[in-house]
PDB file of N, CA and C in Angstrom:
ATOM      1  N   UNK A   1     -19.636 -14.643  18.281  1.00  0.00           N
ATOM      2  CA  UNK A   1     -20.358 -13.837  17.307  1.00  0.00           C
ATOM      3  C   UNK A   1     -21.496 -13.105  17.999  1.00  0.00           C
ATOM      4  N   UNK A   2     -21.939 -12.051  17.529  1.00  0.00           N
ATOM      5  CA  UNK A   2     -23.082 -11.297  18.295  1.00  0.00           C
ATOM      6  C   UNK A   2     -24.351 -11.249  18.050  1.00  0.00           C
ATOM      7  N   UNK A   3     -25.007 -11.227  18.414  1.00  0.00           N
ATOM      8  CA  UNK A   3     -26.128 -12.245  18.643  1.00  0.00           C
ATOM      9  C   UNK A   3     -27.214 -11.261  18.238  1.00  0.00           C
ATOM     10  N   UNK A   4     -27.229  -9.850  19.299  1.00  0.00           N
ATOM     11  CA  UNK A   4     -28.474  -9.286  19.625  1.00  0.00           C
ATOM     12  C   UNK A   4     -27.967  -7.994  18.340  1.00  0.00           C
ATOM     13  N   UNK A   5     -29.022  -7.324  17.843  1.00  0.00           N
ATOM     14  CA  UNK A   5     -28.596  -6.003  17.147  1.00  0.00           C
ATOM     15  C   UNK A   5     -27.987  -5.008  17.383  1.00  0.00           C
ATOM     16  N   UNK A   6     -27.698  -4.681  18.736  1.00  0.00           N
ATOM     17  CA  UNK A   6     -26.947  -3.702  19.527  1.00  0.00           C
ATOM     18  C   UNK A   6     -25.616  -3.958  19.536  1.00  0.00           C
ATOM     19  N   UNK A   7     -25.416  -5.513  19.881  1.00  0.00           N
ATOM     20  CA  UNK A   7     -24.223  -6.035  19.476  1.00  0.00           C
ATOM     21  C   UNK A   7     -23.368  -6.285  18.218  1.00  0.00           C
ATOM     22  N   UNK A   8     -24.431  -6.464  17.214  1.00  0.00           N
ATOM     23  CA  UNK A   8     -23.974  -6.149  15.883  1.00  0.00           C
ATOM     24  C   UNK A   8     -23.051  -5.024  15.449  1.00  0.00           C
ATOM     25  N   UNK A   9     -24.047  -3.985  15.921  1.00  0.00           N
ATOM     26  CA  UNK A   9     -24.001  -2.425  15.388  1.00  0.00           C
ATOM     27  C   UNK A   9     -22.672  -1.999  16.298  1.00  0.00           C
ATOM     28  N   UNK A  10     -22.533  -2.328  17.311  1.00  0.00           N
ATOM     29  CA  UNK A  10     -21.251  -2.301  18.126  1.00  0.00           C
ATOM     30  C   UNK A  10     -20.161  -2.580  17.667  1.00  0.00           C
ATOM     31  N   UNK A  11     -20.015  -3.964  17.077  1.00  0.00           N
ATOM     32  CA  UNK A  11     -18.680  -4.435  16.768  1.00  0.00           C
ATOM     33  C   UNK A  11     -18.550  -3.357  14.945  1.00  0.00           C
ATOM     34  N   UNK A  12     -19.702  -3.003  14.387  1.00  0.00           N
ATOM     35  CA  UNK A  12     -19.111  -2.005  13.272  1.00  0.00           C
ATOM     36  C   UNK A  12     -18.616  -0.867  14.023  1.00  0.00           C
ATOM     37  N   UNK A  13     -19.086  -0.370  15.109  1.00  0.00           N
ATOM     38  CA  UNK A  13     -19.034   0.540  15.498  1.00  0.00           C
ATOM     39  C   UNK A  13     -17.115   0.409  16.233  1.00  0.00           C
ATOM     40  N   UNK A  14     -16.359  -0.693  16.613  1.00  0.00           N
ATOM     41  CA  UNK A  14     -15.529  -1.144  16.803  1.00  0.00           C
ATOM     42  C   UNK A  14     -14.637  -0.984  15.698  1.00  0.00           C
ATOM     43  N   UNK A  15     -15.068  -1.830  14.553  1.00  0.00           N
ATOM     44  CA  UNK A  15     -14.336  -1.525  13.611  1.00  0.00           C
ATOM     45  C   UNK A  15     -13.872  -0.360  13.149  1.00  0.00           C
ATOM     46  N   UNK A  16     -14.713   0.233  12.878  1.00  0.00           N
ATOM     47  CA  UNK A  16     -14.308   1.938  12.498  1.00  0.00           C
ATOM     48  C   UNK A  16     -13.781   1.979  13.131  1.00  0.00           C
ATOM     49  N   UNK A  17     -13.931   2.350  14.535  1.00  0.00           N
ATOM     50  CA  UNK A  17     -12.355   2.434  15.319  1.00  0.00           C
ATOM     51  C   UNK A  17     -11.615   2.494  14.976  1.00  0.00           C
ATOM     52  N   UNK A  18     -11.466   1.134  14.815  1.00  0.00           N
ATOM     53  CA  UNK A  18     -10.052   0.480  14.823  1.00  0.00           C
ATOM     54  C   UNK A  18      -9.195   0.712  14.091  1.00  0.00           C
ATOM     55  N   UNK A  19      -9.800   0.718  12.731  1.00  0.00           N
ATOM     56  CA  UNK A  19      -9.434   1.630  11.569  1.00  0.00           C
ATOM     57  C   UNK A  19      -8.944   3.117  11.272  1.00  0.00           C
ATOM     58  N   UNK A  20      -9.735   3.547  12.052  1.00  0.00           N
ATOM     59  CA  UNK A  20      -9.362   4.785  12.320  1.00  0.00           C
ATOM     60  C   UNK A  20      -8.111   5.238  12.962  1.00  0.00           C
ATOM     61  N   UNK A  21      -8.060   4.443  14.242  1.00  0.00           N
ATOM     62  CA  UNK A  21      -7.187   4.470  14.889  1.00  0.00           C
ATOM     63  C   UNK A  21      -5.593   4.041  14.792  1.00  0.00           C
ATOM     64  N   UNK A  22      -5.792   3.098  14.125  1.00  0.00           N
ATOM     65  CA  UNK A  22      -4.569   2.380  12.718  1.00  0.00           C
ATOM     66  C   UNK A  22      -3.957   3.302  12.329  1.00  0.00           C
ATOM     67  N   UNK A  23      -4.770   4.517  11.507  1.00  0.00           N
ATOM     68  CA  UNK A  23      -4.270   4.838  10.463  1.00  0.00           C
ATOM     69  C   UNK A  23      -3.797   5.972  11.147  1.00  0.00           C
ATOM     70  N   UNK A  24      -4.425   6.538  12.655  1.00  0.00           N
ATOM     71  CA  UNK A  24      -3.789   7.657  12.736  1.00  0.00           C
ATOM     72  C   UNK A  24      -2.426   7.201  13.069  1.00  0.00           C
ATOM     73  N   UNK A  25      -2.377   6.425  13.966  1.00  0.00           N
ATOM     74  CA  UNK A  25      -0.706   5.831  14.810  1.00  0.00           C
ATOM     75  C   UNK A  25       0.059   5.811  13.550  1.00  0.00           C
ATOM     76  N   UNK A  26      -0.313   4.729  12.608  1.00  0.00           N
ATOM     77  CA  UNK A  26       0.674   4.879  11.830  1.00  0.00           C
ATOM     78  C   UNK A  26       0.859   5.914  10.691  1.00  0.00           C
ATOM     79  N   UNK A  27       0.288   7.134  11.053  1.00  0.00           N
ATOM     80  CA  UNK A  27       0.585   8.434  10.205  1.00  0.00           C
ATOM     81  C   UNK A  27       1.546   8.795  11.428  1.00  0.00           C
ATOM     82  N   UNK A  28       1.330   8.715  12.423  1.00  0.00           N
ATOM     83  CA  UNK A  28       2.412   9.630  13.903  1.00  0.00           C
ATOM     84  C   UNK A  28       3.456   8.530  13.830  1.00  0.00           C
ATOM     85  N   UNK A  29       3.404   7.536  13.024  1.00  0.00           N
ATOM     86  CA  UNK A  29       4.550   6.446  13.366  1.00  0.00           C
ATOM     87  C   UNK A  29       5.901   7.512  12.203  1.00  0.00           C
ATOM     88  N   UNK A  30       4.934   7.555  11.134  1.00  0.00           N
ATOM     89  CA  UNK A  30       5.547   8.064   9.707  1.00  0.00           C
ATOM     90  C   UNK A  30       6.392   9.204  10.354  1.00  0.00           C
ATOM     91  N   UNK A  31       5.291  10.257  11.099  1.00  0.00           N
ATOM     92  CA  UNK A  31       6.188  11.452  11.317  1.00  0.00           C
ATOM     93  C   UNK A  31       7.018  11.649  12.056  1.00  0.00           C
ATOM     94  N   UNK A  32       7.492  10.714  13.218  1.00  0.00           N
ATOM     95  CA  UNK A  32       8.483  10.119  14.212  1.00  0.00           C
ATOM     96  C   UNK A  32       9.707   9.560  13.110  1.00  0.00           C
ATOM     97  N   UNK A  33       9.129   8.995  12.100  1.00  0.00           N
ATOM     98  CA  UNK A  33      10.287   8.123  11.713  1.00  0.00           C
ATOM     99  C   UNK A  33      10.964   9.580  10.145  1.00  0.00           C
ATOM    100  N   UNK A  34      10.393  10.361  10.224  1.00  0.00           N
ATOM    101  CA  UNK A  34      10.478  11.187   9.134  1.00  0.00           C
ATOM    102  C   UNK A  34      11.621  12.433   9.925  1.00  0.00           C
ATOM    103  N   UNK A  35      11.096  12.777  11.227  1.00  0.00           N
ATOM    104  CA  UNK A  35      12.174  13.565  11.850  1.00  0.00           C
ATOM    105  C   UNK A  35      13.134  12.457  12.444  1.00  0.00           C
ATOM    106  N   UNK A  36      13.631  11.549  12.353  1.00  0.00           N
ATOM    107  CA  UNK A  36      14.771  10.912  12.940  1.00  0.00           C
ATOM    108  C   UNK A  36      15.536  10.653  11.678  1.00  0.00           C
ATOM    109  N   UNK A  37      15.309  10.525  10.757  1.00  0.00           N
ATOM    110  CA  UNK A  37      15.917  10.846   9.008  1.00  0.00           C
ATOM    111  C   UNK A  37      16.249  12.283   9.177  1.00  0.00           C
ATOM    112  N   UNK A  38      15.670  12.750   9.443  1.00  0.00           N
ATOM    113  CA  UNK A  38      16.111  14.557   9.202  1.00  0.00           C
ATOM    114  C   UNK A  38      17.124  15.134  10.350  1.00  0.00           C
ATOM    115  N   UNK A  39      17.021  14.345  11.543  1.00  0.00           N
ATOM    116  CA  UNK A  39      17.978  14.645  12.341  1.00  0.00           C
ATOM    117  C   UNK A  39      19.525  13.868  11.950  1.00  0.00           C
ATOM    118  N   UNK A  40      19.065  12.564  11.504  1.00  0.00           N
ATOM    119  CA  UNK A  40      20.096  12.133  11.385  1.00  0.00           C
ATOM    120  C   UNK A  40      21.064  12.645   9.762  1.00  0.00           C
ATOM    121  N   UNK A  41      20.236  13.285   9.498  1.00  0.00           N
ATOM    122  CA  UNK A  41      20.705  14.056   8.487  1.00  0.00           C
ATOM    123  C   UNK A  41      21.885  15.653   8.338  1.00  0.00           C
ATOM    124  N   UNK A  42      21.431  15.500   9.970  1.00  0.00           N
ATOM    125  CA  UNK A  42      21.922  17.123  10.680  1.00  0.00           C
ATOM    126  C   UNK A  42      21.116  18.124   9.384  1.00  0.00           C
ATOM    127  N   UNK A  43      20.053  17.977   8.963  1.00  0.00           N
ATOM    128  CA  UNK A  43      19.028  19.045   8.829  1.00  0.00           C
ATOM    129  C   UNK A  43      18.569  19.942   9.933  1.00  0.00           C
ATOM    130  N   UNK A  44      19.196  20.924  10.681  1.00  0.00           N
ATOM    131  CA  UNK A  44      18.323  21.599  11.667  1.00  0.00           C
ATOM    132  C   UNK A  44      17.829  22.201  11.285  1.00  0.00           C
ATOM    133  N   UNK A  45      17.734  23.006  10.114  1.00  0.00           N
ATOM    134  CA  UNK A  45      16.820  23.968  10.195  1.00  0.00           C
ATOM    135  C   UNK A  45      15.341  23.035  10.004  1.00  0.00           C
ATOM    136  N   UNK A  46      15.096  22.245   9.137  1.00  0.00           N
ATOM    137  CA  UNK A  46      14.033  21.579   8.982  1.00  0.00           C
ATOM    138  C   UNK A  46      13.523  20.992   9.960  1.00  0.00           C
ATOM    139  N   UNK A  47      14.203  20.332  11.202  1.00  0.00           N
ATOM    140  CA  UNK A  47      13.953  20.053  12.037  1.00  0.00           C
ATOM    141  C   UNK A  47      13.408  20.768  12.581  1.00  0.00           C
ATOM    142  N   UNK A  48      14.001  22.284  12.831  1.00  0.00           N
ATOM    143  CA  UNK A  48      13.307  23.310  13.883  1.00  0.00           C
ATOM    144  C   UNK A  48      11.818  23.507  13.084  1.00  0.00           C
ATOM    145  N   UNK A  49      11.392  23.651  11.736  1.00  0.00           N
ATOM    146  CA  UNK A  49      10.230  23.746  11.358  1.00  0.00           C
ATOM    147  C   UNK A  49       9.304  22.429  11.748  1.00  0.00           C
ATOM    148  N   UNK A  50       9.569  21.631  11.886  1.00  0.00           N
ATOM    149  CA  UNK A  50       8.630  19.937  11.232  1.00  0.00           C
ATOM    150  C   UNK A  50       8.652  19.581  13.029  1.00  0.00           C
ATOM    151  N   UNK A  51       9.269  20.269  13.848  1.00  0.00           N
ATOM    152  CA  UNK A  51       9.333  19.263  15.272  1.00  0.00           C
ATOM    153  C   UNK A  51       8.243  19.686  16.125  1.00  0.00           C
ATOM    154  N   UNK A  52       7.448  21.418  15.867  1.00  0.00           N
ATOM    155  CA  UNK A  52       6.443  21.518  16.511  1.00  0.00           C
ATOM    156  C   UNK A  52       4.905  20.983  16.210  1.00  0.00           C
ATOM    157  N   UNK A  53       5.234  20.311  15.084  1.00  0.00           N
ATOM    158  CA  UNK A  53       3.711  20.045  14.288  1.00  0.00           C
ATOM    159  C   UNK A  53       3.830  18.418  14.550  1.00  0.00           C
ATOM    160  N   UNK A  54       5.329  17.878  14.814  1.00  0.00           N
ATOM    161  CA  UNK A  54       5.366  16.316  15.209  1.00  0.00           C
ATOM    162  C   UNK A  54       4.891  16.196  16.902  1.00  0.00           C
ATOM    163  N   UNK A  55       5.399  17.416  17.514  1.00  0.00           N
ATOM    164  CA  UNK A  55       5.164  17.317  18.732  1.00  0.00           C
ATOM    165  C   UNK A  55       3.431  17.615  19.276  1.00  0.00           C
ATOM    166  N   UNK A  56       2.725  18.384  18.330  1.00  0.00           N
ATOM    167  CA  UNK A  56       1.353  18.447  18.305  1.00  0.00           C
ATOM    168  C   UNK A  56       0.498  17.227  17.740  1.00  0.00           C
ATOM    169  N   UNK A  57       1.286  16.308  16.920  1.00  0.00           N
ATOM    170  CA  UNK A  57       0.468  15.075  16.722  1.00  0.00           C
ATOM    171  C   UNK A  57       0.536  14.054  17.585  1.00  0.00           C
ATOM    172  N   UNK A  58       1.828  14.037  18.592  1.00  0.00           N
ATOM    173  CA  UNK A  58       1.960  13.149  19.887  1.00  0.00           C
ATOM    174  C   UNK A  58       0.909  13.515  20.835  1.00  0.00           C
ATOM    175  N   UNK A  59       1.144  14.920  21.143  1.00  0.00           N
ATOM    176  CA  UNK A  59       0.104  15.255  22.593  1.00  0.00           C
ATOM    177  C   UNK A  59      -1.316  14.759  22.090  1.00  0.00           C
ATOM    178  N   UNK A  60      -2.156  15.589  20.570  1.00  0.00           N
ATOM    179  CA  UNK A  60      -3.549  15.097  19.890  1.00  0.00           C
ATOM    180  C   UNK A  60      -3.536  13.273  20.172  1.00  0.00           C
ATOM    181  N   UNK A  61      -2.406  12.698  19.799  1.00  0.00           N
ATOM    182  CA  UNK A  61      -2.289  11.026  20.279  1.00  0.00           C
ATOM    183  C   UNK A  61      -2.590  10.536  21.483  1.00  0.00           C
ATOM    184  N   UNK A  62      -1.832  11.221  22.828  1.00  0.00           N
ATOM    185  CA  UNK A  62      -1.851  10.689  23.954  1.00  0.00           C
ATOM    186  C   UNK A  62      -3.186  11.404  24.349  1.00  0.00           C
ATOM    187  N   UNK A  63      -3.835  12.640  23.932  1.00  0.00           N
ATOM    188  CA  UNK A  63      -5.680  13.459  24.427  1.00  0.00           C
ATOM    189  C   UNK A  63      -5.930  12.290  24.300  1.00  0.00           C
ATOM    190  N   UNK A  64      -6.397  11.556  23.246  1.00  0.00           N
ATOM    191  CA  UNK A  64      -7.158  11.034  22.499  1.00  0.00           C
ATOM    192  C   UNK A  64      -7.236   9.293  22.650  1.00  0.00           C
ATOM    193  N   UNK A  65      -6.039   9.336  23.926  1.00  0.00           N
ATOM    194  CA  UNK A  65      -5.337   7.711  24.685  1.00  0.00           C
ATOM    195  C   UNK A  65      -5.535   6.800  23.492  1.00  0.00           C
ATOM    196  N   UNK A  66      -4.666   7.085  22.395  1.00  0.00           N
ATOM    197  CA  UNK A  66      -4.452   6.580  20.998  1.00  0.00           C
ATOM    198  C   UNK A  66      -2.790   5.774  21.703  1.00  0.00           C
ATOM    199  N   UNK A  67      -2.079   6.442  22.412  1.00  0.00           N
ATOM    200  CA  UNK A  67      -0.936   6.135  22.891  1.00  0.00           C
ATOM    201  C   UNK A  67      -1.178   6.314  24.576  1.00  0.00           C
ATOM    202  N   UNK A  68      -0.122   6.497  25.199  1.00  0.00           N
ATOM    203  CA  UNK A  68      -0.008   7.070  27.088  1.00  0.00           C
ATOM    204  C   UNK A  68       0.602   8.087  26.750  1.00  0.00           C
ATOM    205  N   UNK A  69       0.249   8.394  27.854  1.00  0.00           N
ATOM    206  CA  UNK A  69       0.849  10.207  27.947  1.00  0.00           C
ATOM    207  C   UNK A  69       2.165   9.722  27.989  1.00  0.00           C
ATOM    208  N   UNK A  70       2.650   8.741  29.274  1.00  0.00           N
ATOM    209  CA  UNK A  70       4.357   8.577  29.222  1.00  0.00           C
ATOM    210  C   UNK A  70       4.599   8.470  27.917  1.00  0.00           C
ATOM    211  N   UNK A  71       4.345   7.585  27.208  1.00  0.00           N
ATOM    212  CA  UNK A  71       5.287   7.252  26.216  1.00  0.00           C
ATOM    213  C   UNK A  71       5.405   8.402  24.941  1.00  0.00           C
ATOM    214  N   UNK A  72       4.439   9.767  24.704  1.00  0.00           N
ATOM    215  CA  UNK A  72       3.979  10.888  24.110  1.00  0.00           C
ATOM    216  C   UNK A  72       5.249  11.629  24.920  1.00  0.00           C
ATOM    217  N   UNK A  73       5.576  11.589  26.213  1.00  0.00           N
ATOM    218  CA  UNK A  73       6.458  12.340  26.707  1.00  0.00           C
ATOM    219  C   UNK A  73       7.784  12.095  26.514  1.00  0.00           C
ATOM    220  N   UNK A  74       7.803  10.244  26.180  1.00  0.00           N
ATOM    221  CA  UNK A  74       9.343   9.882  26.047  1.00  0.00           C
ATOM    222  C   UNK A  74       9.598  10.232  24.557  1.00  0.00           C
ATOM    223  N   UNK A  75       8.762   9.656  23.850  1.00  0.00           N
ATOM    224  CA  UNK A  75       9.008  10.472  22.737  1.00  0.00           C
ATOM    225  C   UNK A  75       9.467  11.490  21.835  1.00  0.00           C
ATOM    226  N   UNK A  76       8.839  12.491  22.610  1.00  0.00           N
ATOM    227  CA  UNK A  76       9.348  14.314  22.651  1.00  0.00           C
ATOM    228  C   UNK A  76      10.327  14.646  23.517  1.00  0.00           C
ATOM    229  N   UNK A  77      10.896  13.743  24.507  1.00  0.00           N
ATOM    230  CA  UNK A  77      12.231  13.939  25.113  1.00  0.00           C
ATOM    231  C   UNK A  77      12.829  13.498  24.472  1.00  0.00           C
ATOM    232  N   UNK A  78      12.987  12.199  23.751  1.00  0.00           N
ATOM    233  CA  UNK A  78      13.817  11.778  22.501  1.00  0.00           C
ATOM    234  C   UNK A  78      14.010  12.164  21.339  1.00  0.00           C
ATOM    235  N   UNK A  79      13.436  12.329  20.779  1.00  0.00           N
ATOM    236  CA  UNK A  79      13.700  14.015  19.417  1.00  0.00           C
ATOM    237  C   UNK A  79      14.644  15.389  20.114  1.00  0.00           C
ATOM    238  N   UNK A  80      13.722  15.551  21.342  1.00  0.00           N
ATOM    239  CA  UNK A  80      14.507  16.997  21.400  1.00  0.00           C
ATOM    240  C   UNK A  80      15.796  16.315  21.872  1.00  0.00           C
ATOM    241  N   UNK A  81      16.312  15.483  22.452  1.00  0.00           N
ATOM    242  CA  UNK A  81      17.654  15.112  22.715  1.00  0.00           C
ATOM    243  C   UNK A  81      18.517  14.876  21.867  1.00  0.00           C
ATOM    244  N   UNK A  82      18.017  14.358  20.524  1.00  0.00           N
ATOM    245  CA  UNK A  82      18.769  14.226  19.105  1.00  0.00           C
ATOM    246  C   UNK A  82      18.687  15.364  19.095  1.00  0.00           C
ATOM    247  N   UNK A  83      17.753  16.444  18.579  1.00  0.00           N
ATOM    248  CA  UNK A  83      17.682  17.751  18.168  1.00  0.00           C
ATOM    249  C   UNK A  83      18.752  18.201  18.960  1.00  0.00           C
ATOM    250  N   UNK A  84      18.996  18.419  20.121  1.00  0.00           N
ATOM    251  CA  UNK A  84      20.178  19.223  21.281  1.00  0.00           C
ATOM    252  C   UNK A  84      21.412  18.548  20.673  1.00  0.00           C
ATOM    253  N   UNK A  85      21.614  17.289  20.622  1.00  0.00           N
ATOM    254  CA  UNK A  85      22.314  17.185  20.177  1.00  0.00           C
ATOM    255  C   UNK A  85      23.554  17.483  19.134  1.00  0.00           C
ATOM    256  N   UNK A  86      22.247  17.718  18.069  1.00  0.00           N
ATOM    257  CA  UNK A  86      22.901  18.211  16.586  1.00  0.00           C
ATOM    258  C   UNK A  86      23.280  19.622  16.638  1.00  0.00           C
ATOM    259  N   UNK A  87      22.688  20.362  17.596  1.00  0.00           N
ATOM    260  CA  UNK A  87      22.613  22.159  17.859  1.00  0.00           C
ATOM    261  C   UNK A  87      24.431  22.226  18.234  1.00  0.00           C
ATOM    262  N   UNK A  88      24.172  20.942  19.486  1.00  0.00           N
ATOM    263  CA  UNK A  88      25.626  21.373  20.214  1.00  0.00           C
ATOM    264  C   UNK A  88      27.125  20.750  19.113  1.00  0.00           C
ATOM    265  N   UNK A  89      26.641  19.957  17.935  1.00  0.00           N
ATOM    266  CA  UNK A  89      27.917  19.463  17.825  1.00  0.00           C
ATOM    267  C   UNK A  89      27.865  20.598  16.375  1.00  0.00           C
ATOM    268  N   UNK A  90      26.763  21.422  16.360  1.00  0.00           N
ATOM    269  CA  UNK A  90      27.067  22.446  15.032  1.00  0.00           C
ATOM    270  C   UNK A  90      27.747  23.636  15.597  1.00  0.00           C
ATOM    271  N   UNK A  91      27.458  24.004  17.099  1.00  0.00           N
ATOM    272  CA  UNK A  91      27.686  24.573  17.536  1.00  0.00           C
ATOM    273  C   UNK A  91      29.566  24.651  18.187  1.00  0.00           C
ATOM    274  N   UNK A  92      30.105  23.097  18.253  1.00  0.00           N
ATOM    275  CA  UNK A  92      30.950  22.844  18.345  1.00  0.00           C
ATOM    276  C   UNK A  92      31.914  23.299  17.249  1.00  0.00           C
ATOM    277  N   UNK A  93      31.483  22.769  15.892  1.00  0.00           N
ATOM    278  CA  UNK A  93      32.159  22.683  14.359  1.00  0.00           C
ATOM    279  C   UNK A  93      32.311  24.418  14.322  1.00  0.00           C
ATOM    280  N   UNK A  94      31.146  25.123  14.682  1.00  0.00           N
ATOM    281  CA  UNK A  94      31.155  27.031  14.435  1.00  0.00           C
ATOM    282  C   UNK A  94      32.457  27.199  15.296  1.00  0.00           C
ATOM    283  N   UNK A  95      32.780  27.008  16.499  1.00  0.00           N
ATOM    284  CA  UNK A  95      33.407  27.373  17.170  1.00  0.00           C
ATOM    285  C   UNK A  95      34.868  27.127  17.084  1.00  0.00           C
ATOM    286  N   UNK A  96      34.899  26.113  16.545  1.00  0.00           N
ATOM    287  CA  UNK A  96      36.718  25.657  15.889  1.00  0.00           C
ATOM    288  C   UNK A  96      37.008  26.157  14.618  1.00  0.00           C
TER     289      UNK A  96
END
């Protein structure tokens, strides 16, 4: 427990954090798990709208070492690889 007043005011000062920080991850958790529904939906067009504003809440995540940059990068290689995905097998279905 903390003893001196500096230390007090610290661990609120912690908390907020923490809190803060909670709530953003799991708003970027939401929007990760919101485009993998939409891909798996073969929604592209929605995808092509909703993937640059998911991909701007990863990078604001990893600035902000809320996450690592790697894992902000594996991330956005993993969407766009579903995303390529769905392009090439619509692209397949146009073509037959």
């Amino acid at each position: 427990m903390a003893n001196t007043k500096s230390a007090i005011k610290e661990l609120r000062k912690n908390k907020k954090r923490h809190m803060k920080n909670k709530a953003v991850k799991s708003a970027l958790k939401t929007y990760i798990k919101k485009t993998k529904v939409m891909i798996e939906k073969n929604d592209l067009k929605e995808v092509q709208k909703f993937l640059p504003g998911v991909y701007s809440k990863i990078d604001k995540s990893a600035r902000h070492n809320l996450i690592h940059w790697k894992k902000a990068a594996r991330i956005k290689s993993r969407l766009t690889n579903r995303m390529n995905a769905i392009k090439a097998i619509e692209k397949n279905a146009d073509n037959a």
